[in-house]
N, C-alpha and C. Protein backbone atom coordinates (compact mmCIF):
# COMPACT_ATOMS: atom_id res chain seq x y z
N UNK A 1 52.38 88.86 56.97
CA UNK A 1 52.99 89.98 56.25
C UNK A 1 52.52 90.01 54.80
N UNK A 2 52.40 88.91 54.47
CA UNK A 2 51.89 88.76 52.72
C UNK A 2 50.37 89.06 52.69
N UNK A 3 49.51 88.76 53.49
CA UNK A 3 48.40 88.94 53.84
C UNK A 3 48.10 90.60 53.86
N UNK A 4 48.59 91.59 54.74
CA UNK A 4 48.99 92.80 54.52
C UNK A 4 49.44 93.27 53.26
N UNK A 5 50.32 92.72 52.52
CA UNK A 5 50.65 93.34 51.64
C UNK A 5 49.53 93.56 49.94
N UNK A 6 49.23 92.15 50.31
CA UNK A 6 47.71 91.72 49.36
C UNK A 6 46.89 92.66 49.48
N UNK A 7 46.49 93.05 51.03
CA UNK A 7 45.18 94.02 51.06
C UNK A 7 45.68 94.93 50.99
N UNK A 8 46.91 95.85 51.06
CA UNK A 8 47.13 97.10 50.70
C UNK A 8 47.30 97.27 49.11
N UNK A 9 47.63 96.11 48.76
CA UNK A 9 47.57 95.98 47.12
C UNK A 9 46.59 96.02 46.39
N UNK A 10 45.23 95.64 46.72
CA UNK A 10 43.66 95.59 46.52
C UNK A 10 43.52 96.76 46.77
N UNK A 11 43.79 97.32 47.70
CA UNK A 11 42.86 98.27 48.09
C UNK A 11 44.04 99.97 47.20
N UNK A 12 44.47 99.75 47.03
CA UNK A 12 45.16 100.42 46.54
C UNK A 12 44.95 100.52 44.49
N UNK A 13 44.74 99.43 44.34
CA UNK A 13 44.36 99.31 43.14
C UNK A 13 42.53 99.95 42.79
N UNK A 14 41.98 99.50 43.98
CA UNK A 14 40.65 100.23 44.08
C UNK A 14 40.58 101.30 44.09
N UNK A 15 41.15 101.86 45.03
CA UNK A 15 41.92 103.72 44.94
C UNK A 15 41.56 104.13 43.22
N UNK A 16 42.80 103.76 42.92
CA UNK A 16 43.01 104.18 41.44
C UNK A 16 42.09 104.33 40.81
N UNK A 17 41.39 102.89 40.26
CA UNK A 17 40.46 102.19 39.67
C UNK A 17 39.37 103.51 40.42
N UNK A 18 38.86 103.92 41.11
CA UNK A 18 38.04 105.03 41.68
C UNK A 18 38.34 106.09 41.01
N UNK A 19 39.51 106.63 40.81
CA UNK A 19 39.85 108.05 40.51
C UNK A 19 40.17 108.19 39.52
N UNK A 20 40.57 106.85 38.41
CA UNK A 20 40.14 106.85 37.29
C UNK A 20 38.83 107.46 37.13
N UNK A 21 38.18 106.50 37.42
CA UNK A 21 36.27 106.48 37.41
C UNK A 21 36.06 108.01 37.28
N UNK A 22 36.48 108.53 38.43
CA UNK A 22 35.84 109.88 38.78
C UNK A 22 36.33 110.94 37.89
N UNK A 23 37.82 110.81 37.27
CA UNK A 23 38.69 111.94 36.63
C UNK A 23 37.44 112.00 35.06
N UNK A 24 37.34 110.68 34.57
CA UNK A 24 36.70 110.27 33.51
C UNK A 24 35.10 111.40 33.60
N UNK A 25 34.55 110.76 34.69
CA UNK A 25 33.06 111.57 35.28
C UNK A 25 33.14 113.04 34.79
N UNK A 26 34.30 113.55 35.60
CA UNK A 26 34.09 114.82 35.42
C UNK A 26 35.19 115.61 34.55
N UNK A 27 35.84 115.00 33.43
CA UNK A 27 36.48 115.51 32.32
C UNK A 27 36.18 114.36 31.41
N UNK A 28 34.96 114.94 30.91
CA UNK A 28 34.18 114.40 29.49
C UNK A 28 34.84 115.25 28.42
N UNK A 29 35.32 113.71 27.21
CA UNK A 29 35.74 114.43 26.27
C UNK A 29 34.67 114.49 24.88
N UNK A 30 34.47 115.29 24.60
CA UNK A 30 33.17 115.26 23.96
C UNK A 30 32.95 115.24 22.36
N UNK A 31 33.03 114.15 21.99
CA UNK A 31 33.02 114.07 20.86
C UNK A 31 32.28 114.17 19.47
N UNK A 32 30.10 114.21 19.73
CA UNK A 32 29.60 114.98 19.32
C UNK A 32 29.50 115.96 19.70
N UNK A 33 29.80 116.86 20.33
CA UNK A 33 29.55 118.29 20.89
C UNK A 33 29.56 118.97 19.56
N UNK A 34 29.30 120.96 19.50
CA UNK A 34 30.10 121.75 18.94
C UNK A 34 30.08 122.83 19.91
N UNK A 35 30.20 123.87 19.18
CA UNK A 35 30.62 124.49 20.20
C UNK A 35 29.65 125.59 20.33
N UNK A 36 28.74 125.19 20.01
CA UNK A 36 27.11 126.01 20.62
C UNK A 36 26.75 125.24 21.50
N UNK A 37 27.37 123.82 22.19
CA UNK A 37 26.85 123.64 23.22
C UNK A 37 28.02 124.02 24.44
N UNK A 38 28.63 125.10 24.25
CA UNK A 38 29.25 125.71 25.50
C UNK A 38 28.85 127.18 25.39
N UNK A 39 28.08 127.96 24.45
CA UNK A 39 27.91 129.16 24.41
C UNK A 39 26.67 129.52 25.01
N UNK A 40 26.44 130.81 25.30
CA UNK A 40 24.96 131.30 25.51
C UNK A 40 25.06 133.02 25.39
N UNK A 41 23.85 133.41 24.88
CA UNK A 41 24.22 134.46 23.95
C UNK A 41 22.80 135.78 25.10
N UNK A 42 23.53 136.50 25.08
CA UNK A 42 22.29 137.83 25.76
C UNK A 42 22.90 138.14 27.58
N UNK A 43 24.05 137.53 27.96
CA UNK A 43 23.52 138.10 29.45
C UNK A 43 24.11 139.70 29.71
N UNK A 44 24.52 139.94 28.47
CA UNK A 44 24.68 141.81 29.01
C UNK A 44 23.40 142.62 28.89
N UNK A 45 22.03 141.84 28.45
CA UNK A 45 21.18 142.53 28.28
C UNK A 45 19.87 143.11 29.48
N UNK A 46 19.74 143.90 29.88
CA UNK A 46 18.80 144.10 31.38
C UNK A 46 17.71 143.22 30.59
N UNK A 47 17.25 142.66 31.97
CA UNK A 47 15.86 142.26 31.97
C UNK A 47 14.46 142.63 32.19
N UNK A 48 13.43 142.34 32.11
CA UNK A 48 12.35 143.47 32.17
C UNK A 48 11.85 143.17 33.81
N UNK A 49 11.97 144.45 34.56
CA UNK A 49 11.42 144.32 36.04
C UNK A 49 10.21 145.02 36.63
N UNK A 50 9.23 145.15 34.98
CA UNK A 50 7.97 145.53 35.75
C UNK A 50 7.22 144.58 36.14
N UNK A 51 7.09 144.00 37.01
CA UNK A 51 6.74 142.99 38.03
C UNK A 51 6.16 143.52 39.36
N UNK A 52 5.79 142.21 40.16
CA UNK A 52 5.13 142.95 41.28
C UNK A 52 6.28 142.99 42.33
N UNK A 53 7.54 141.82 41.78
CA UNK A 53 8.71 142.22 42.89
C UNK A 53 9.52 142.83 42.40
N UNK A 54 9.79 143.50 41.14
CA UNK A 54 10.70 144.23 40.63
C UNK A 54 12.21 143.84 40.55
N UNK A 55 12.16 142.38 40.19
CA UNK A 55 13.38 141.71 40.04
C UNK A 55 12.46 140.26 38.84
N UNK A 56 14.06 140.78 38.13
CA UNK A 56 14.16 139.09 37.20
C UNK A 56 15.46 138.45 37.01
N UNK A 57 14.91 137.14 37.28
CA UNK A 57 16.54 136.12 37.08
C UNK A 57 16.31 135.66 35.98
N UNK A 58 17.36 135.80 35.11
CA UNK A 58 17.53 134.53 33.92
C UNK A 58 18.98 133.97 34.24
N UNK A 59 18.80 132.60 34.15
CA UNK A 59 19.53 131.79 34.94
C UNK A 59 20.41 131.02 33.49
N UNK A 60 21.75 130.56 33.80
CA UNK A 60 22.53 129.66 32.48
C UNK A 60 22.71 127.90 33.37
N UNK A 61 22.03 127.47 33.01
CA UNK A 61 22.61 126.23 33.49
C UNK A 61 22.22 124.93 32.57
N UNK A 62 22.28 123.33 32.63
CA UNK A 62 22.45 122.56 32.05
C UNK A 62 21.06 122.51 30.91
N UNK A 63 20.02 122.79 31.41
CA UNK A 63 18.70 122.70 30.36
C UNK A 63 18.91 123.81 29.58
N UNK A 64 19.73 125.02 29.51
CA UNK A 64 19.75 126.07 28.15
C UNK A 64 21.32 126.26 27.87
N UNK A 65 22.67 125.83 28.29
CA UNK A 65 23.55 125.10 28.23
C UNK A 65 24.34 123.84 28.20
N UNK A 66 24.19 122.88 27.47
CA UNK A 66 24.48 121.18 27.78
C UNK A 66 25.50 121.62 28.01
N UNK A 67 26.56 121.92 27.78
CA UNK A 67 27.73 122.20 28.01
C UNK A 67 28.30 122.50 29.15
N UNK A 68 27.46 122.55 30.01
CA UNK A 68 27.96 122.48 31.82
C UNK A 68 27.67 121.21 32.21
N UNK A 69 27.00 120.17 31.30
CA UNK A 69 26.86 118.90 31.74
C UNK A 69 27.83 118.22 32.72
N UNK A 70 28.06 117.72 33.96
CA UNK A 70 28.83 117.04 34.58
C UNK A 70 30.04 118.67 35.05
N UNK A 71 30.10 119.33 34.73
CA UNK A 71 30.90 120.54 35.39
C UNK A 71 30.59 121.11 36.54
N UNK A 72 29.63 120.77 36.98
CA UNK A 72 29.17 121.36 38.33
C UNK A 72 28.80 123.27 38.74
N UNK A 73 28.46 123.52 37.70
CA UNK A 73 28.87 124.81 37.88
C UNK A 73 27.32 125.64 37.38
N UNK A 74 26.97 126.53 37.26
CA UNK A 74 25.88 127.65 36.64
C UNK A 74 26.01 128.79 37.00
N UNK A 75 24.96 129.80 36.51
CA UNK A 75 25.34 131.25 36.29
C UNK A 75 23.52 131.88 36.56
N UNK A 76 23.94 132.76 36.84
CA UNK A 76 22.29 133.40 36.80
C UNK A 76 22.95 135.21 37.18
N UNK A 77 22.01 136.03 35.99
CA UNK A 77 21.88 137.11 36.24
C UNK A 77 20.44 137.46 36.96
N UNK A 78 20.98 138.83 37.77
CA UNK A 78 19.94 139.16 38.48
C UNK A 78 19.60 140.60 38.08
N UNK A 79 18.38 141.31 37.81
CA UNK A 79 18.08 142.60 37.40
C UNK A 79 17.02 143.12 38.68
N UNK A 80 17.50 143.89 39.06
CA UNK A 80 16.24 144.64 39.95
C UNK A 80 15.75 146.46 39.71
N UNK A 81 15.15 146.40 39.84
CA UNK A 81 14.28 147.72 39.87
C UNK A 81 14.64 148.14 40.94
N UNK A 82 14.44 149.43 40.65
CA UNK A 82 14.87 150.59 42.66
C UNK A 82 13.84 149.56 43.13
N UNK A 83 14.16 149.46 44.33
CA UNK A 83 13.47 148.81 45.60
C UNK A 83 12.92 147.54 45.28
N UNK A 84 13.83 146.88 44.15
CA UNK A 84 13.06 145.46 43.93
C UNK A 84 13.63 144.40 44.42
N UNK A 85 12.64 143.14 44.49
CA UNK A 85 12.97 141.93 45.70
C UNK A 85 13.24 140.77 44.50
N UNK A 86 14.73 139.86 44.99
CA UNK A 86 14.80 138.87 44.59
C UNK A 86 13.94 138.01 46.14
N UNK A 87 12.80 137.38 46.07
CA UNK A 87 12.33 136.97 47.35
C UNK A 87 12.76 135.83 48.24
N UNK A 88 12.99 136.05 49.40
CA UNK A 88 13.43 134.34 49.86
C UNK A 88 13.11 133.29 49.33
N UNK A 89 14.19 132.65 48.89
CA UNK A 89 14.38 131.22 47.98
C UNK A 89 15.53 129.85 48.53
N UNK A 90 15.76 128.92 48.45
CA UNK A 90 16.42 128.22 48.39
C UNK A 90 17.00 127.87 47.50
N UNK A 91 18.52 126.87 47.23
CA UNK A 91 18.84 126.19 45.98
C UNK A 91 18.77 125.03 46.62
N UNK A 92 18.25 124.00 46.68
CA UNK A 92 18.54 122.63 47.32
C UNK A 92 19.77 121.66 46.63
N UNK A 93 20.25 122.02 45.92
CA UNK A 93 21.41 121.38 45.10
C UNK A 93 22.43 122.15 44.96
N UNK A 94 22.69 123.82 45.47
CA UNK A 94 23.91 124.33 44.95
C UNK A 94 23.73 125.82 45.74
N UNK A 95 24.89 125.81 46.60
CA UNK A 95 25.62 126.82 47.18
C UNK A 95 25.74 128.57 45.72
N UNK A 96 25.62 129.47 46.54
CA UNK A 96 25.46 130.79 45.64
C UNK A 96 26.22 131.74 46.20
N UNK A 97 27.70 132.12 45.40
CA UNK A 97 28.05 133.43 45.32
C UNK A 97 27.63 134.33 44.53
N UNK A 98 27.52 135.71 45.17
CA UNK A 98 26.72 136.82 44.56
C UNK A 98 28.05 137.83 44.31
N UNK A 99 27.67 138.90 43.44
CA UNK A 99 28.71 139.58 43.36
C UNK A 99 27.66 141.05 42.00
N UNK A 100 27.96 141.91 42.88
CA UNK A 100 27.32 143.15 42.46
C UNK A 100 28.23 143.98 41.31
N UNK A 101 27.03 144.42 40.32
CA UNK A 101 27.41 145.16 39.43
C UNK A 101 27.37 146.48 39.12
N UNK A 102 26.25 146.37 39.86
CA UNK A 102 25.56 148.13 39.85
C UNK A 102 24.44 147.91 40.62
N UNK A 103 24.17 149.29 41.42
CA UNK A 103 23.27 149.50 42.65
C UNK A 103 24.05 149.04 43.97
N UNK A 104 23.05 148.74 44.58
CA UNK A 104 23.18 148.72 46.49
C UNK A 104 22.17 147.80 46.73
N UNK A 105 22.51 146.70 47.21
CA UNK A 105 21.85 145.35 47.41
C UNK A 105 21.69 145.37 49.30
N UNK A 106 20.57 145.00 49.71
CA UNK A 106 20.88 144.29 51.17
C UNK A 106 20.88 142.83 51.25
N UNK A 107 21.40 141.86 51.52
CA UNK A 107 21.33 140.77 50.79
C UNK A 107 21.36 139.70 52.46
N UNK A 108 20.81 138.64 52.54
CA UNK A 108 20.93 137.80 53.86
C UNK A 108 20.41 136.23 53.61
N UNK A 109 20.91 135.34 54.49
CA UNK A 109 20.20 134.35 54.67
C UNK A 109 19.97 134.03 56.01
N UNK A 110 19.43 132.82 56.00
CA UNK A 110 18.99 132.47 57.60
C UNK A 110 19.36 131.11 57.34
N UNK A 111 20.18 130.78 58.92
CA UNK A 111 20.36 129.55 59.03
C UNK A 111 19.03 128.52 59.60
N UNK A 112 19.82 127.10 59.81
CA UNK A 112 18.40 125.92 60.10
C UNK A 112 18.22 126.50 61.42
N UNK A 113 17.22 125.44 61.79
CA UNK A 113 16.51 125.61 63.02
C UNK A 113 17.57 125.07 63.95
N UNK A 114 18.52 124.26 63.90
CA UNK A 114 19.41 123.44 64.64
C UNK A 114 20.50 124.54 64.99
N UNK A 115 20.44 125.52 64.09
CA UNK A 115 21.06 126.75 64.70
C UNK A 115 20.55 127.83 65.32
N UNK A 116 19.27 127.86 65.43
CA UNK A 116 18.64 129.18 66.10
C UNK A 116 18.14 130.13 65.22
N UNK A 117 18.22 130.21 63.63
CA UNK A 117 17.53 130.14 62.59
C UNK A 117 18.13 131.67 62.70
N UNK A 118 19.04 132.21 62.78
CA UNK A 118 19.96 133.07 62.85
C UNK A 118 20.40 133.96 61.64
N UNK A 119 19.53 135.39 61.56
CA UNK A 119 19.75 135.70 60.10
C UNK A 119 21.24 136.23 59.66
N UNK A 120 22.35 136.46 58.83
CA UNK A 120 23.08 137.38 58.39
C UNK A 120 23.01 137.75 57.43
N UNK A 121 23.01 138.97 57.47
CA UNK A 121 23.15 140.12 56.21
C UNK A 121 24.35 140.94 56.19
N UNK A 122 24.01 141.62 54.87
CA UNK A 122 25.28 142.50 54.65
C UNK A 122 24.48 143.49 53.84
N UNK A 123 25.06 144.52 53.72
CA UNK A 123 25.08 145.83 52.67
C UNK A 123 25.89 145.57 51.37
N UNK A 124 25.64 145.15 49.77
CA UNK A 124 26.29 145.26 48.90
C UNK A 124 26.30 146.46 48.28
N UNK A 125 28.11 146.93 47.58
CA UNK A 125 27.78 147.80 46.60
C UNK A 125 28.50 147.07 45.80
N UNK A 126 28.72 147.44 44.49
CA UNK A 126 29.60 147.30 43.17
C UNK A 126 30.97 146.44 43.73
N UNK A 127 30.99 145.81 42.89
CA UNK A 127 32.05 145.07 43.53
C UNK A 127 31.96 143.99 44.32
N UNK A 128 31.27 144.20 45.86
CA UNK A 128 31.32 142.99 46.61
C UNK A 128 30.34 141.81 46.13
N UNK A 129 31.07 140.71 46.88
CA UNK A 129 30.50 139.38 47.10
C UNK A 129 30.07 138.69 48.27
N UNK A 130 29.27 138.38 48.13
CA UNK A 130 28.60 136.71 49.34
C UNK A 130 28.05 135.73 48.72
N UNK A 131 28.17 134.68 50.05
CA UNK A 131 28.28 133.54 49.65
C UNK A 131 26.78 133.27 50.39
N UNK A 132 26.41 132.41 49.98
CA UNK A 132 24.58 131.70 50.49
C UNK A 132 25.18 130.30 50.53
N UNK A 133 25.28 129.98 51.90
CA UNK A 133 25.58 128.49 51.64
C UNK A 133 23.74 127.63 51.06
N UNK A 134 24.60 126.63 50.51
CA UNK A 134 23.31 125.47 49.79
C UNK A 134 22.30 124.86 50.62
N UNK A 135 21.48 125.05 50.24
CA UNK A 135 19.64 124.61 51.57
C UNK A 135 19.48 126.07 51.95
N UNK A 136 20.11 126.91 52.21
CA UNK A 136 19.29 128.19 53.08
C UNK A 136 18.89 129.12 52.46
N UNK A 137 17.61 129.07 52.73
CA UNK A 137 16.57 130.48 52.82
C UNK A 137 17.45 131.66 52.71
N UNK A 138 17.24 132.32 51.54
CA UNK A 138 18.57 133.64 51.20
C UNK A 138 17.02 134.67 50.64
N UNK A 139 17.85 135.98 50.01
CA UNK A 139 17.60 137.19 49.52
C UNK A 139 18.15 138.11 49.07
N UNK A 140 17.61 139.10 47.82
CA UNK A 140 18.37 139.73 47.57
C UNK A 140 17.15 141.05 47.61
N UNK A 141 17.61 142.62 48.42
CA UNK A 141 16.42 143.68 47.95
C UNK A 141 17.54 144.82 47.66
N UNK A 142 17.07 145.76 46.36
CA UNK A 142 17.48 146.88 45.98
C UNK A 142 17.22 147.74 46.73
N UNK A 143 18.01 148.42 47.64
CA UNK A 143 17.50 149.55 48.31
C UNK A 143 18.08 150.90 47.82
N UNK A 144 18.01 151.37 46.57
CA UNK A 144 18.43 152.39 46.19
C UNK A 144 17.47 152.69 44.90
N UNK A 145 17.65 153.67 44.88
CA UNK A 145 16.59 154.76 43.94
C UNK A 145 16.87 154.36 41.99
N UNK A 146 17.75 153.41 41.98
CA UNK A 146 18.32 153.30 40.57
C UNK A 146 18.30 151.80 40.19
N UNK A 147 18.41 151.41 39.48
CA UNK A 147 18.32 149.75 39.35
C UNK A 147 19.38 149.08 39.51
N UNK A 148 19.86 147.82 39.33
CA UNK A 148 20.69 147.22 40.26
C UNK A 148 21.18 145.89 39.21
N UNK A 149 22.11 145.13 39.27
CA UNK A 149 22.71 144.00 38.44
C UNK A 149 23.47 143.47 39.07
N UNK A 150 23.35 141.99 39.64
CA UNK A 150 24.23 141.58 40.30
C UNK A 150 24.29 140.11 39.61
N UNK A 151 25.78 139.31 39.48
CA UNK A 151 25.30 137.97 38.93
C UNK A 151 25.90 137.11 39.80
N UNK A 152 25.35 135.42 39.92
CA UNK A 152 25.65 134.49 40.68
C UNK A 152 26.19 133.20 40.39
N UNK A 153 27.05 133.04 40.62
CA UNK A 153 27.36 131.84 40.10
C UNK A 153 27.47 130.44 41.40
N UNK A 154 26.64 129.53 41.07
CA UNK A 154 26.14 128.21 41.61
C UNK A 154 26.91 126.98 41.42
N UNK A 155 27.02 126.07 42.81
CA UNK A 155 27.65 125.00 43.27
C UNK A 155 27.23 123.71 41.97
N UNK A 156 26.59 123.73 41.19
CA UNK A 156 25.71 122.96 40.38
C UNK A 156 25.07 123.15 39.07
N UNK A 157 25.56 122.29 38.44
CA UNK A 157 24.59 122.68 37.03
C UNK A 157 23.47 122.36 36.83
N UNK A 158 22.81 122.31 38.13
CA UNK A 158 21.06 122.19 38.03
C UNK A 158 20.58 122.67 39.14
N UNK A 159 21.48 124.00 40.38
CA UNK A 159 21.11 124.24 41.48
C UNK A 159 19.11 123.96 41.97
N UNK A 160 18.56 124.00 40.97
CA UNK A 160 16.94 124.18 41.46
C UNK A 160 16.76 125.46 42.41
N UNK A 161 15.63 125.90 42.44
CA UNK A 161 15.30 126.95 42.87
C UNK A 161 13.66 127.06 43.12
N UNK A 162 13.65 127.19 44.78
CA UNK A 162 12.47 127.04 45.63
C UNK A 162 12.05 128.21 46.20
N UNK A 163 11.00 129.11 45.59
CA UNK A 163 10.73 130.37 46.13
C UNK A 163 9.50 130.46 47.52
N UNK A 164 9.72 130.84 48.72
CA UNK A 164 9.32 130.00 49.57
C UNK A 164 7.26 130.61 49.17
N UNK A 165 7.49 132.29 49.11
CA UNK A 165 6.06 132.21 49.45
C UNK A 165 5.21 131.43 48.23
N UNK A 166 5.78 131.35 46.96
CA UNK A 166 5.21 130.47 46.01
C UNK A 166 4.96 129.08 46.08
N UNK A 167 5.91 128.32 47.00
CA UNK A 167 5.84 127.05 47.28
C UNK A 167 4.82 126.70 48.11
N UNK A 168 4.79 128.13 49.33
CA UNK A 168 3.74 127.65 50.52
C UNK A 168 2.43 127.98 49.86
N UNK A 169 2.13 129.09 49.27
CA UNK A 169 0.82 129.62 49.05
C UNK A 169 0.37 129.04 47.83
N UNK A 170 1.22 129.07 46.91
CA UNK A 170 0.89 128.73 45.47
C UNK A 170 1.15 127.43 44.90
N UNK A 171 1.08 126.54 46.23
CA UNK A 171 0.85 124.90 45.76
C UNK A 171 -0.19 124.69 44.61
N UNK A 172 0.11 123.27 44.30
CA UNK A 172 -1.03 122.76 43.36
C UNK A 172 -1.44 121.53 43.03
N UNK A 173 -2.17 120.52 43.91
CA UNK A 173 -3.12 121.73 44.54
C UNK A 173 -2.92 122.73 45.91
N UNK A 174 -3.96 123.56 46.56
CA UNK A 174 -3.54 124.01 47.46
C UNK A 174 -3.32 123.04 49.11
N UNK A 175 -2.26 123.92 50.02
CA UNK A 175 -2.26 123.27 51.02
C UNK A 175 -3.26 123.38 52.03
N UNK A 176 -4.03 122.79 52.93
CA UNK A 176 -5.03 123.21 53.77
C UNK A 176 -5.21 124.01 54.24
N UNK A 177 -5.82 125.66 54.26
CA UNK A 177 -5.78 126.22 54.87
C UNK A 177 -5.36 126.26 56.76
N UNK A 178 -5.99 125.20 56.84
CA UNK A 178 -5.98 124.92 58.25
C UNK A 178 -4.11 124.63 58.62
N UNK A 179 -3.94 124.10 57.97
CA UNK A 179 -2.40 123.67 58.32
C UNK A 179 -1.37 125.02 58.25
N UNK A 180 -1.63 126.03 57.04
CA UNK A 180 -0.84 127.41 57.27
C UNK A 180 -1.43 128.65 58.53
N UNK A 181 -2.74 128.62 58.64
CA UNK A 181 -2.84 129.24 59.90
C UNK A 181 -2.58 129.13 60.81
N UNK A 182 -2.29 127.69 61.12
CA UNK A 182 -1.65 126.96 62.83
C UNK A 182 -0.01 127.53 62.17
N UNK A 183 0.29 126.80 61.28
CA UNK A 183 1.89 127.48 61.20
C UNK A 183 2.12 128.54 61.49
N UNK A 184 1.31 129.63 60.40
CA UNK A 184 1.81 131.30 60.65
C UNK A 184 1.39 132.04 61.89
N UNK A 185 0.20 131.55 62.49
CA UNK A 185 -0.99 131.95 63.20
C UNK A 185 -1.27 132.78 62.93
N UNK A 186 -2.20 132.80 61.67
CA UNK A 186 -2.53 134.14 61.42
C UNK A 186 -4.33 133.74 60.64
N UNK A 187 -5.28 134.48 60.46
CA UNK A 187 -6.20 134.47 60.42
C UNK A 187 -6.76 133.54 58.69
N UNK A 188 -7.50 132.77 58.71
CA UNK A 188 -8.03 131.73 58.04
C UNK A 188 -7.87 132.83 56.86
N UNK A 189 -9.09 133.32 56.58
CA UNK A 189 -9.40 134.64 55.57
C UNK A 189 -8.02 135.46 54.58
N UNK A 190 -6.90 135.20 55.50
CA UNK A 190 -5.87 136.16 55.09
C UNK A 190 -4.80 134.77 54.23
N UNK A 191 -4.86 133.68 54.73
CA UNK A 191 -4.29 132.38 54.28
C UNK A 191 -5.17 132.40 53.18
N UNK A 192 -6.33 132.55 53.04
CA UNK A 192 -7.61 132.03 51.73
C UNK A 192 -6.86 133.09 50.90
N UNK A 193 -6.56 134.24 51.14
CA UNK A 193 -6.58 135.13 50.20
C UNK A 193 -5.38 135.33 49.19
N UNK A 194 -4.06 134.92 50.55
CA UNK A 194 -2.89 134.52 49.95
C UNK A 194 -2.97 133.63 48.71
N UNK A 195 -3.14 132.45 49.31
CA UNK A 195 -3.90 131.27 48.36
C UNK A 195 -4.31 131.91 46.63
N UNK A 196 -4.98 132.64 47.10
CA UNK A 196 -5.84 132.58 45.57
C UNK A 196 -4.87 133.77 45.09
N UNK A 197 -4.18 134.41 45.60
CA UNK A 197 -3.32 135.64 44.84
C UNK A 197 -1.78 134.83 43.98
N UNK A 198 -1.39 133.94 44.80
CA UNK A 198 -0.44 133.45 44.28
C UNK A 198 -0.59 132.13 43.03
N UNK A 199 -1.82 131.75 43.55
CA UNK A 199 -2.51 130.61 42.65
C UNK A 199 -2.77 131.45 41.14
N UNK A 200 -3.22 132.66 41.07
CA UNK A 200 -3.49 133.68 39.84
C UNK A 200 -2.04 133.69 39.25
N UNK A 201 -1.22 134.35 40.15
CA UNK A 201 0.43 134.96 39.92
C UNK A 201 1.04 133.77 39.16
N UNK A 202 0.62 132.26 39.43
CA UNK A 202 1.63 130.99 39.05
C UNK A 202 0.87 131.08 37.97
N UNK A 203 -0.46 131.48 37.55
CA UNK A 203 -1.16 130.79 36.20
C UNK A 203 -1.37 131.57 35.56
């Protein structure tokens, strides 16, 4: 019985001793700070979307805010042009709710392969929200004649962000041709060409 009571006593003290730890982790009291490192100044301003996808993100998170340090949290505005593409991307570190400001968004992701790689979408207007769970291949396209503003806020104050055709085509160096034509199956010539369009676009 004393034996029991010992290890519920240990282990109970470990408890604590943990959630101390953790309360500490994530309510930093900050004592050089000021308070330009919780501000950030411009996101009511559109962004420029003459581009070839007619969308730009400027994103708020821990490298142009310290002040989300250990908060778990970020921000990113999105600007699109009539008919412009935020393009399939990943966050590998942080889950994304979206939520529209102006325009008409079609917006989707696709699940893993362990699911049947299964797309859902929706129709946004003003107002609504979705959620992109974290790892999946998502999108955002303007399908309306007027420009569009939607902003997101992320599972993470360093979500990262993996844009797929830039990753595949616009490696560096490049990936073998041979290895994306067996993937896509699609013709050597048209992989070469990708290649060198996105290799220009990154530099």
């Amino acid at each position: 019985m004393q034996i029991m009571k010992t290890k519920y006593l240990v282990t109970t003290v470990a408890l604590l001793a943990l959630a101390y730890s953790l309360a500490f982790a994530y309510d930093p009291r900050p004592k050089l700070a000021s308070a330009n490192d919780f501000f950030f100044l411009g996101l009511n301003v559109p962004r420029d979307t003459s581009n070839p996808l007619g969308s730009n993100v400027i994103t708020v998170n821990v490298d142009n805010l310290v002040g989300l340090n250990t908060l778990g949290i970020s921000l990113a505005r999105v600007d699109f042009a009539p008919y412009g593409l935020n393009p399939p991307h990943i966050h590998p570190r942080g889950t994304e709710f979206l939520i529209v400001l102006e325009g008409t968004l079609y917006v989707g992701f696709v699940t893993s392969n362990g699911d049947g790689n299964r797309l859902f979408t929706k129709m946004l207007y003003p107002g609504d929200v979705f959620v992109f769970p974290i790892g999946l291949i998502h999108f955002q396209l303007n399908v309306g004649k007027t420009n569009a503003v939607a902003f997101a806020g992320l599972s993470s104050q360093n979500p990262g962000v993996i844009i797929i055709a830039n990753a595949v085509f616009g490696s560096d160096p490049k990936i073998k041709p041979n290895v994306l034509t067996k993937d896509f199956q699609v013709d050597k010539n048209l992989v070469e060409h990708l290649q060198k369009q996105f290799w220009w676009d990154n530099n």
